[in-house]
N, C-alpha and C. Protein backbone atom coordinates (compact mmCIF):
# COMPACT_ATOMS: atom_id res chain seq x y z
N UNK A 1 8.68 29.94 -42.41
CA UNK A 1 9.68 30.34 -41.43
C UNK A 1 9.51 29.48 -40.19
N UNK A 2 10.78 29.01 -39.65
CA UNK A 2 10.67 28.18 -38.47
C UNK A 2 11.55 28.87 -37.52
N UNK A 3 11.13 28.38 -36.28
CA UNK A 3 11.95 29.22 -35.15
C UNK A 3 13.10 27.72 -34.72
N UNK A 4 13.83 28.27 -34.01
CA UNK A 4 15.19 27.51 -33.92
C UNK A 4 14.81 26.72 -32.43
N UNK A 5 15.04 25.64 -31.81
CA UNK A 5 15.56 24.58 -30.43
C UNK A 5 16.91 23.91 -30.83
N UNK A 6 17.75 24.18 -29.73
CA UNK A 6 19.11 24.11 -29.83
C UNK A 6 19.02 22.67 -28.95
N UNK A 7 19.57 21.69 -29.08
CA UNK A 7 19.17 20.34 -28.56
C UNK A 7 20.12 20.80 -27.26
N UNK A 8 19.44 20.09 -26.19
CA UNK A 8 20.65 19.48 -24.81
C UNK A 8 20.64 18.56 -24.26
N UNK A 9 22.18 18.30 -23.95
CA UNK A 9 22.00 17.06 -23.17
C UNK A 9 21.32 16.92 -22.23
N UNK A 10 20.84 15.82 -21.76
CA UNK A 10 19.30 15.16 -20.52
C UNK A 10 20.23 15.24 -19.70
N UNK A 11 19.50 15.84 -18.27
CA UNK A 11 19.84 15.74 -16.91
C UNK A 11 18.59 15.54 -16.28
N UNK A 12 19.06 14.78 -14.94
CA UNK A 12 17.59 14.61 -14.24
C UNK A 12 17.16 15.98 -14.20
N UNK A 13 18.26 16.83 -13.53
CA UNK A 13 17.66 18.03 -12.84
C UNK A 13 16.68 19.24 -13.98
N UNK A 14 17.46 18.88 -15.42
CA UNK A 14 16.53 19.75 -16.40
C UNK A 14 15.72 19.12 -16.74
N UNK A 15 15.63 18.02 -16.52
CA UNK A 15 14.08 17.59 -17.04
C UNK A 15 13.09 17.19 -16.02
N UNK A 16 13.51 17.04 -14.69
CA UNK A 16 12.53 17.16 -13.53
C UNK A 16 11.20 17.65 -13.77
N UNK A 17 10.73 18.62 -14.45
CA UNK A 17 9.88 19.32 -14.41
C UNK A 17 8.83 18.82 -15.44
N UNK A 18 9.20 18.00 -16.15
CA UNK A 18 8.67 17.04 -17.52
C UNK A 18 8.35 15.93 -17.20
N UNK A 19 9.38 15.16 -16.33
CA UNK A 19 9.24 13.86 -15.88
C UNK A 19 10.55 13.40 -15.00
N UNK A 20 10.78 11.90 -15.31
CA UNK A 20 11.98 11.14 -15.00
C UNK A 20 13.05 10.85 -15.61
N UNK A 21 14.53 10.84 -15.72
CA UNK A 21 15.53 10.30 -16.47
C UNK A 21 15.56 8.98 -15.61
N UNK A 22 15.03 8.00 -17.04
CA UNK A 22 15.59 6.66 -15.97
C UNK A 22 16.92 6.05 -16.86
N UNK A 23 17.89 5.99 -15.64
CA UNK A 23 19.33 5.03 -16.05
C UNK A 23 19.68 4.60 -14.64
N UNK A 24 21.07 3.84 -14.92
CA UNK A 24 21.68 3.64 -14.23
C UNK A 24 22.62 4.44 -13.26
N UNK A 25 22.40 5.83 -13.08
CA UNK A 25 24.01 6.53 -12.17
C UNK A 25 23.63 6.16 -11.16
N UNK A 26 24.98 6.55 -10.61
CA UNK A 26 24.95 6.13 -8.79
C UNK A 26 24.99 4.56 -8.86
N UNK A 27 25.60 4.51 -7.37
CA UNK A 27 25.25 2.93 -7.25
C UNK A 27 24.37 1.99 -6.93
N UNK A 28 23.93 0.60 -7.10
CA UNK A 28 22.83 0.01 -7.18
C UNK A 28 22.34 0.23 -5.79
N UNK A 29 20.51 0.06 -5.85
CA UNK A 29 20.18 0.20 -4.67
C UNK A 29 20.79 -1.33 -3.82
N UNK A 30 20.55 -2.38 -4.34
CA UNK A 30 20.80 -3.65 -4.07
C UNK A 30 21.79 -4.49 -4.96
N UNK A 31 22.01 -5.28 -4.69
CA UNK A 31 22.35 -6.41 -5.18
C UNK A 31 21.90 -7.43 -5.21
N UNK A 32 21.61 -8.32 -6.65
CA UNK A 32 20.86 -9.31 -6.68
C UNK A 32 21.79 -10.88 -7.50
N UNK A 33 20.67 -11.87 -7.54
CA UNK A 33 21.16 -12.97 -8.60
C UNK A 33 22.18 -13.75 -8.17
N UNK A 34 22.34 -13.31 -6.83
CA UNK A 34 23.74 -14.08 -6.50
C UNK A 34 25.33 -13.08 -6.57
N UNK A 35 25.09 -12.21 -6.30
CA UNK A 35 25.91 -10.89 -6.59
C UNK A 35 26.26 -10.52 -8.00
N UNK A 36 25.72 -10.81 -9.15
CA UNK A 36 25.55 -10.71 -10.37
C UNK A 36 24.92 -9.28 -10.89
N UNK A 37 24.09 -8.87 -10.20
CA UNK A 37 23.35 -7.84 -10.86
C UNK A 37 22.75 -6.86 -9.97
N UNK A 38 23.16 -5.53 -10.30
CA UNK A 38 22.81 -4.58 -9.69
C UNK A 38 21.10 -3.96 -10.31
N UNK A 39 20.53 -3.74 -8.69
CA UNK A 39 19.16 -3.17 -9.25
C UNK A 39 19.03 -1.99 -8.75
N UNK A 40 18.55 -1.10 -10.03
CA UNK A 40 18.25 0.46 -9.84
C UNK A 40 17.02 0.27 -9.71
N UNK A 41 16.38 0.36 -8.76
CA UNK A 41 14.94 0.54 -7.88
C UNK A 41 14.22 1.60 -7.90
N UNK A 42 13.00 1.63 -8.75
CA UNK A 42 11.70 1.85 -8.64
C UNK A 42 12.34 3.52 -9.15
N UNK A 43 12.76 3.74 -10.51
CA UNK A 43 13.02 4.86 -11.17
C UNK A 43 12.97 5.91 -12.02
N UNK A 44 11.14 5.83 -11.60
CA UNK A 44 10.07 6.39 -12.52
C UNK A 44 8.83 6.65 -11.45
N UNK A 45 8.22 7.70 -11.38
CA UNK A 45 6.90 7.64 -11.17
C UNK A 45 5.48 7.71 -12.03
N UNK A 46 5.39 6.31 -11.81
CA UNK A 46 4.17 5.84 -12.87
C UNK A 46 2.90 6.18 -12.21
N UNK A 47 2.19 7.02 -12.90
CA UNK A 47 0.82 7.56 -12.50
C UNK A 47 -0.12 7.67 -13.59
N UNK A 48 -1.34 6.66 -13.05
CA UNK A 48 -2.28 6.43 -13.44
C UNK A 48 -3.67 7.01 -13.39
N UNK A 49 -4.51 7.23 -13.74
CA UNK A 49 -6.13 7.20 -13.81
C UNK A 49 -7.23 6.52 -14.31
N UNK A 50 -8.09 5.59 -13.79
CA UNK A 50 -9.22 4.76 -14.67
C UNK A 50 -8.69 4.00 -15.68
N UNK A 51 -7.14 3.58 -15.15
CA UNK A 51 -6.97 2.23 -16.09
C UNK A 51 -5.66 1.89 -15.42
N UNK A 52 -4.73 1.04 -16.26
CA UNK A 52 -3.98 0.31 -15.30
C UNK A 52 -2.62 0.46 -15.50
N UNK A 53 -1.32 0.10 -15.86
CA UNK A 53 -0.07 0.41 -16.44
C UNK A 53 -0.04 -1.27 -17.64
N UNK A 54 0.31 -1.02 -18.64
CA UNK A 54 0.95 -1.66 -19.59
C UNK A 54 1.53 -1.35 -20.38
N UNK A 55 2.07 -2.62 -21.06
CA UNK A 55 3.91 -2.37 -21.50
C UNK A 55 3.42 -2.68 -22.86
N UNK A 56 3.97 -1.92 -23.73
CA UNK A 56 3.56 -2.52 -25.71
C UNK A 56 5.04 -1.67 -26.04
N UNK A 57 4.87 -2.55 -27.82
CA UNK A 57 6.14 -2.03 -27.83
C UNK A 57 6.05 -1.27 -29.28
N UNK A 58 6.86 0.04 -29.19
CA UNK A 58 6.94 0.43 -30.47
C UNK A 58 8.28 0.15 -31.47
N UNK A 59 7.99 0.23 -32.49
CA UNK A 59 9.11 0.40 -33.83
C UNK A 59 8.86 1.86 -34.23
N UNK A 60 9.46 2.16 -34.00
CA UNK A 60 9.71 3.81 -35.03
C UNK A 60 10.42 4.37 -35.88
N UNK A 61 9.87 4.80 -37.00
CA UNK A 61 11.20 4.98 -37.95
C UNK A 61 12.22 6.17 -37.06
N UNK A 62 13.59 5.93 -37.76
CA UNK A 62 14.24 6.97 -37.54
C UNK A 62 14.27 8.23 -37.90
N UNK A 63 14.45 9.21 -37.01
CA UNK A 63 14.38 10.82 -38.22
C UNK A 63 16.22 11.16 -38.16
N UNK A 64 15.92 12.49 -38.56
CA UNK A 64 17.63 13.08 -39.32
C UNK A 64 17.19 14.74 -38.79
N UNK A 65 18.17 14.90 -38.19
CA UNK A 65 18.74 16.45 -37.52
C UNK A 65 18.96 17.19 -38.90
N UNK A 66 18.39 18.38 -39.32
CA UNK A 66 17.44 19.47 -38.15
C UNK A 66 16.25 18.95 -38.24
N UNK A 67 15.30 18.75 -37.34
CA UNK A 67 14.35 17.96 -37.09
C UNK A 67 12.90 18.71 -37.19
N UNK A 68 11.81 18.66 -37.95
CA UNK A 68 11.14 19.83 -37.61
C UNK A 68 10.10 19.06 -37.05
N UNK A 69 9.64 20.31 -35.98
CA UNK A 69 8.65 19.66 -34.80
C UNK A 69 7.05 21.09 -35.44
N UNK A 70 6.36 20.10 -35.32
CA UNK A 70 5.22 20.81 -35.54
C UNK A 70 4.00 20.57 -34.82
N UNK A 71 4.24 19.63 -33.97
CA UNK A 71 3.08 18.91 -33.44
C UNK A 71 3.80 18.58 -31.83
N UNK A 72 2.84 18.62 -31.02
CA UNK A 72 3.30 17.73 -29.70
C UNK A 72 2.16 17.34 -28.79
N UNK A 73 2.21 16.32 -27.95
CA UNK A 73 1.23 15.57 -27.76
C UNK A 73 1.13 15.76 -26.48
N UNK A 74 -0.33 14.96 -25.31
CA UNK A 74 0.12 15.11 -23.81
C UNK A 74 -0.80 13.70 -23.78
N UNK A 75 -0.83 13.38 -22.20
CA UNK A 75 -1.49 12.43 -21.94
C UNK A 75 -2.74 12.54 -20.68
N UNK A 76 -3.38 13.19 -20.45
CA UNK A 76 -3.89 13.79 -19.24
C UNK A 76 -4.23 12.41 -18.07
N UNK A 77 -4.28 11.28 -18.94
CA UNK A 77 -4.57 10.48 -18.28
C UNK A 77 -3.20 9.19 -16.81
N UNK A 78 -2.52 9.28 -17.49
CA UNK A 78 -1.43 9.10 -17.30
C UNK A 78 0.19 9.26 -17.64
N UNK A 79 0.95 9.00 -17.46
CA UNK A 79 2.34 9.23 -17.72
C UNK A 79 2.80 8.32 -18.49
N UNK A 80 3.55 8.72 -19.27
CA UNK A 80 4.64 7.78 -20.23
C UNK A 80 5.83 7.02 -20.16
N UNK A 81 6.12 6.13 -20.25
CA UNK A 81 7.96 5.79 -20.52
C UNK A 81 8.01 5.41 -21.73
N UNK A 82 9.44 5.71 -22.12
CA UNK A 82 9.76 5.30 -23.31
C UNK A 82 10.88 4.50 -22.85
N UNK A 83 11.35 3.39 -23.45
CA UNK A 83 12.45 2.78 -22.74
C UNK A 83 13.21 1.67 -23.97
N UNK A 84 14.37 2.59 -24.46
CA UNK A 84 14.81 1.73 -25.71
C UNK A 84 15.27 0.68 -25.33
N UNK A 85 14.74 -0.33 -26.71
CA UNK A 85 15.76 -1.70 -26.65
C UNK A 85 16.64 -1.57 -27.43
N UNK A 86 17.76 -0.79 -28.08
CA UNK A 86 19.19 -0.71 -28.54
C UNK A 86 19.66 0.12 -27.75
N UNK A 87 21.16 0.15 -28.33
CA UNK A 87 22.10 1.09 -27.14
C UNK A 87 22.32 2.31 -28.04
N UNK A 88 21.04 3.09 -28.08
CA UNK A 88 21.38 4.12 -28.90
C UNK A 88 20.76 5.95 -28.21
N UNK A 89 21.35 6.82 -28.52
CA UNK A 89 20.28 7.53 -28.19
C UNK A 89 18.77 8.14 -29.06
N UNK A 90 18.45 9.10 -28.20
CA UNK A 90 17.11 9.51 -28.93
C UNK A 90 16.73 11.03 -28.48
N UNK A 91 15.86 11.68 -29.18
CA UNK A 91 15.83 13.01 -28.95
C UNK A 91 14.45 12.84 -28.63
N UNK A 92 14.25 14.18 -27.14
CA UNK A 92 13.34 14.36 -26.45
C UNK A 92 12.99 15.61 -26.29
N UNK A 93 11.38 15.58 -27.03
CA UNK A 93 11.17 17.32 -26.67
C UNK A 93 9.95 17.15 -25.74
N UNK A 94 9.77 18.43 -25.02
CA UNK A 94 9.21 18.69 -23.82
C UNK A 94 8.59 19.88 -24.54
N UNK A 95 7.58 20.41 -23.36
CA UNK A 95 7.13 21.88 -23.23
C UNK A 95 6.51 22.27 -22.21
N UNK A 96 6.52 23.20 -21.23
CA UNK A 96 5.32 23.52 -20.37
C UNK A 96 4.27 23.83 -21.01
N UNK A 97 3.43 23.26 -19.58
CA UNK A 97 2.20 23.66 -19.52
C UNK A 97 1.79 24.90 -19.36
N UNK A 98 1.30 25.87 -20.69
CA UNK A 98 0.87 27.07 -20.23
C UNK A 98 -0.64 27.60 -20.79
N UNK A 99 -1.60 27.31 -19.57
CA UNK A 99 -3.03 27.36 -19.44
C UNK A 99 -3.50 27.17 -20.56
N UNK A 100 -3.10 25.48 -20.51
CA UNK A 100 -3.91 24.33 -21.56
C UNK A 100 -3.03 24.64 -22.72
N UNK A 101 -2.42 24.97 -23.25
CA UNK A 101 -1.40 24.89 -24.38
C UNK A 101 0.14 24.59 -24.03
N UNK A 102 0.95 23.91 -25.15
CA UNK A 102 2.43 23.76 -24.76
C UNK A 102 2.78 25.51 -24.89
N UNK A 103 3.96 25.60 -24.44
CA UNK A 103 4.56 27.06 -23.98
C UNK A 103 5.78 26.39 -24.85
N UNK A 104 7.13 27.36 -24.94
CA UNK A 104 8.27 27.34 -25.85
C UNK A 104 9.17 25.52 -24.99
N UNK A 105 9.19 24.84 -26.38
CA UNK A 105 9.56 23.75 -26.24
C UNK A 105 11.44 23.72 -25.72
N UNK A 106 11.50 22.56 -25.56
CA UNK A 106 13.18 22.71 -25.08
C UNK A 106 13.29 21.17 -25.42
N UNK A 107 14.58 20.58 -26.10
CA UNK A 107 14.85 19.42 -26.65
C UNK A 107 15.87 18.77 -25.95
N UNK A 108 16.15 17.32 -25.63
CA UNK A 108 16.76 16.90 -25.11
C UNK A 108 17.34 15.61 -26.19
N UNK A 109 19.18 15.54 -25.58
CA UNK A 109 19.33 14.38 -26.13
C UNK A 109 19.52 13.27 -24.86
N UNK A 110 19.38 12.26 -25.12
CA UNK A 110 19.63 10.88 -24.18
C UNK A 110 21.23 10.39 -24.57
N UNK A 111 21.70 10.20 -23.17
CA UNK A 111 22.82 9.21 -23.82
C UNK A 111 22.09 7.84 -24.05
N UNK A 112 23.19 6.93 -24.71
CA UNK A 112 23.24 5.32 -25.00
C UNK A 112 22.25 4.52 -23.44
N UNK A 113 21.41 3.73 -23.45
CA UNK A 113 21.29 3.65 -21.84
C UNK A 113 20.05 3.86 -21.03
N UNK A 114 20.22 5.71 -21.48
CA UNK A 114 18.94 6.06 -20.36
C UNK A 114 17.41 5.72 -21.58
N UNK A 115 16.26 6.40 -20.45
CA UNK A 115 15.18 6.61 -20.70
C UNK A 115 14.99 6.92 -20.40
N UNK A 116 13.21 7.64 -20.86
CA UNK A 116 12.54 8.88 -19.76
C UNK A 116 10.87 8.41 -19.90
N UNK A 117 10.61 9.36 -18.58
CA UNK A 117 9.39 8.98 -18.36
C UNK A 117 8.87 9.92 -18.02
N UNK A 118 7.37 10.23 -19.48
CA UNK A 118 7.07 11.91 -19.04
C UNK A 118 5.69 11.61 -17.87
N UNK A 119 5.97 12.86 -16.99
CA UNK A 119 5.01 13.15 -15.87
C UNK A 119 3.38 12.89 -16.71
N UNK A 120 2.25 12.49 -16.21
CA UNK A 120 1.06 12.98 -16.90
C UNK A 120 0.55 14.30 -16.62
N UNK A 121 0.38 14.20 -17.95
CA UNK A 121 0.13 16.08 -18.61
C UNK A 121 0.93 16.32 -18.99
N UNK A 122 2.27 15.74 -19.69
CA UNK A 122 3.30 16.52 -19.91
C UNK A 122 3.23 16.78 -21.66
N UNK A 123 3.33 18.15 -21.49
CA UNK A 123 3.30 18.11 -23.86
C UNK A 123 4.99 17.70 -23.92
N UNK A 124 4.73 16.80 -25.08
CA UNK A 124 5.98 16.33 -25.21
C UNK A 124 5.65 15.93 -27.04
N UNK A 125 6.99 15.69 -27.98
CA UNK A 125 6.74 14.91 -28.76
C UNK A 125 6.94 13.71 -29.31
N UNK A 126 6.53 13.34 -31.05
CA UNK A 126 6.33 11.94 -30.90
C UNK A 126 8.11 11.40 -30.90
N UNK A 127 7.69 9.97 -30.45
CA UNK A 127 9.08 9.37 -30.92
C UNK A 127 9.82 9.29 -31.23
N UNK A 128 11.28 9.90 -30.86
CA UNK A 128 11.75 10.35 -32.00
C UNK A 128 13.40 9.35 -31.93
N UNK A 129 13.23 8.16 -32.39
CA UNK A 129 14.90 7.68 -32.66
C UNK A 129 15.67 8.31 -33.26
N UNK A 130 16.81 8.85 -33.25
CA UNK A 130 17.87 9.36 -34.39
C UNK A 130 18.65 8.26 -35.54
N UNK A 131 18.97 6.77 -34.32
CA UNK A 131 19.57 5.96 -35.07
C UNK A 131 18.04 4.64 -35.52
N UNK A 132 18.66 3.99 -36.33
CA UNK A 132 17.62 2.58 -36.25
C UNK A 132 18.26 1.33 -35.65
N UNK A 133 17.66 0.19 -35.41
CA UNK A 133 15.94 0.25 -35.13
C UNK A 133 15.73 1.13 -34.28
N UNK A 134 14.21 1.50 -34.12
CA UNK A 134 13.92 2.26 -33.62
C UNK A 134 12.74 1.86 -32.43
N UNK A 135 13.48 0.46 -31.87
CA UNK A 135 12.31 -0.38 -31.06
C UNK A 135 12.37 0.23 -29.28
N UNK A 136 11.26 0.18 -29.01
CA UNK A 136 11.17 0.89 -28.09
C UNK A 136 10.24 0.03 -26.87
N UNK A 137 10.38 -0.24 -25.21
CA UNK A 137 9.23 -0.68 -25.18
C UNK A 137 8.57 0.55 -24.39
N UNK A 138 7.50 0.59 -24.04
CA UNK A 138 6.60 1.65 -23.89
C UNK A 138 5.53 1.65 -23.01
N UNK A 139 5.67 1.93 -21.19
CA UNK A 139 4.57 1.92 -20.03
C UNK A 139 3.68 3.15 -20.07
N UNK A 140 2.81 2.78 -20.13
CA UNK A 140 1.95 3.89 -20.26
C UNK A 140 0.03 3.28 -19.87
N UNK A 141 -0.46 4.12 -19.62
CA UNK A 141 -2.04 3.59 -19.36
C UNK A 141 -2.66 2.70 -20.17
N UNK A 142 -2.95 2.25 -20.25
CA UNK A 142 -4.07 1.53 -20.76
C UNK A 142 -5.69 1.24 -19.98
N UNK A 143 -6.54 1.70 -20.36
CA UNK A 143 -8.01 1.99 -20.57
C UNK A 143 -8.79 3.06 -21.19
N UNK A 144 -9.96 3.19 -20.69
CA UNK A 144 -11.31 3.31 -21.65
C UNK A 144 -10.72 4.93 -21.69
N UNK A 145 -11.61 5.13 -22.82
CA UNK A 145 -11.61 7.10 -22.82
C UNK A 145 -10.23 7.16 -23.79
N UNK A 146 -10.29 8.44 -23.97
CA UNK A 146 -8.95 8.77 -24.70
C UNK A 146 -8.39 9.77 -24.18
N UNK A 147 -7.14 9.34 -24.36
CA UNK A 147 -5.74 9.97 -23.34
C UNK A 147 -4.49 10.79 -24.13
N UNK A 148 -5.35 11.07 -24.93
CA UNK A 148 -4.26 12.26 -25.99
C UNK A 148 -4.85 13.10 -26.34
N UNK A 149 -4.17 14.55 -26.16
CA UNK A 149 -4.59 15.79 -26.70
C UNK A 149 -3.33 15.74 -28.02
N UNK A 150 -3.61 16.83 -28.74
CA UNK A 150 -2.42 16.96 -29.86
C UNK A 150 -2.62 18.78 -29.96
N UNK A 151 -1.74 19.29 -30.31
CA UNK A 151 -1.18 20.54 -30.46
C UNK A 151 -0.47 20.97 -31.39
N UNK A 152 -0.78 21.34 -32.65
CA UNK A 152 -0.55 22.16 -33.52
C UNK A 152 0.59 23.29 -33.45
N UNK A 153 1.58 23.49 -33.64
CA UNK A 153 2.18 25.04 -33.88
C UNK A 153 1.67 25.63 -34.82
N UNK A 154 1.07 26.61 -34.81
CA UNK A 154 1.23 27.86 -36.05
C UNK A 154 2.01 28.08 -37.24
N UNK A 155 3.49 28.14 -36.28
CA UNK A 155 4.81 28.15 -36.88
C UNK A 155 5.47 27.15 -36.55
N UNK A 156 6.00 25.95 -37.33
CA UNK A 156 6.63 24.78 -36.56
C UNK A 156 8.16 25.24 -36.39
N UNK A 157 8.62 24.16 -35.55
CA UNK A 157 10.01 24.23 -35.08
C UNK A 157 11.09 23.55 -35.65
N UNK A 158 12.65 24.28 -35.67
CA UNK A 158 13.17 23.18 -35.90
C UNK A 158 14.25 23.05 -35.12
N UNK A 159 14.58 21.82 -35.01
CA UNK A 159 15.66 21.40 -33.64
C UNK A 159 16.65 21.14 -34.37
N UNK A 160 17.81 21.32 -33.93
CA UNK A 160 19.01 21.17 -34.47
C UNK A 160 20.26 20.92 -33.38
N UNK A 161 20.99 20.52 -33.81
CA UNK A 161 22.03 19.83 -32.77
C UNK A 161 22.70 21.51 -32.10
């Protein structure tokens, strides 16, 4: 038996509490290149501990709706971005923090575009492209120690549109 997450669309304001929606709304902070290109400025807070920020990139296979979630991960050490290279979206699950365990998850979809960037500490799960490829590039800590907890459900979940 699985319990049900009804997917929603990403807003900064519902996912504030997880992390960052990084895109483009609103208008550019600047203008650059010769009036060519608008820059959305500094639209993530990247936070670190005992190591530094770097960029690697993932491939991930694609999954298929209803999605079952059984597992979700955190980073205590630092924060995440995920930041696709196609124009596609992707599904994002979250959970609070409730005294050292994830609490009832909530799923997000991305439009074409954005990305997100989870807060550190945030339980969240893995990767999840809907369409392929599923290339991704990916800021996150890099150094010594290890920077993942993992979390088990009991009863896993399943997400569905």
């Amino acid at each position: 038996m699985s319990r049900q997450i009804v997917i929603e669309p990403i807003s900064a304001e519902a996912f504030a509490p997880f992390g960052d929606v990084i895109d483009t709304s609103g208008t550019p902070d600047k203008i650059i290149n010769q009036g060519q290109c608008g820059r959305y400025h500094d639209r993530a807070a990247l936070d670190f501990s005992g190591g530094c920020a770097g960029i690697s990139l993932f491939d991930a296979n694609p999954r298929e709706l209803p999605y079952r979630l059984e597992m979700v991960e955190r980073h205590p050490d630092g924060s995440q971005a995920f930041i696709p290279m196609t124009h596609q979206p992707f599904l994002v699950i979250v959970a609070p923090d409730e005294g050292g365990k994830p609490g009832e998850p909530k799923a997000f979809l991305t439009l074409p575009g954005q990305a997100v960037n989870y807060h550190r500490g945030t339980w969240h799960g893995v990767l999840t492209p809907l369409h392929g490829p599923g290339l991704f590039a990916v800021v996150d800590r890099i150094g010594a120690g290890s920077n993942l907890e993992e979390y088990w459900f009991d009863t896993p979940y399943e997400v569905v549109p």
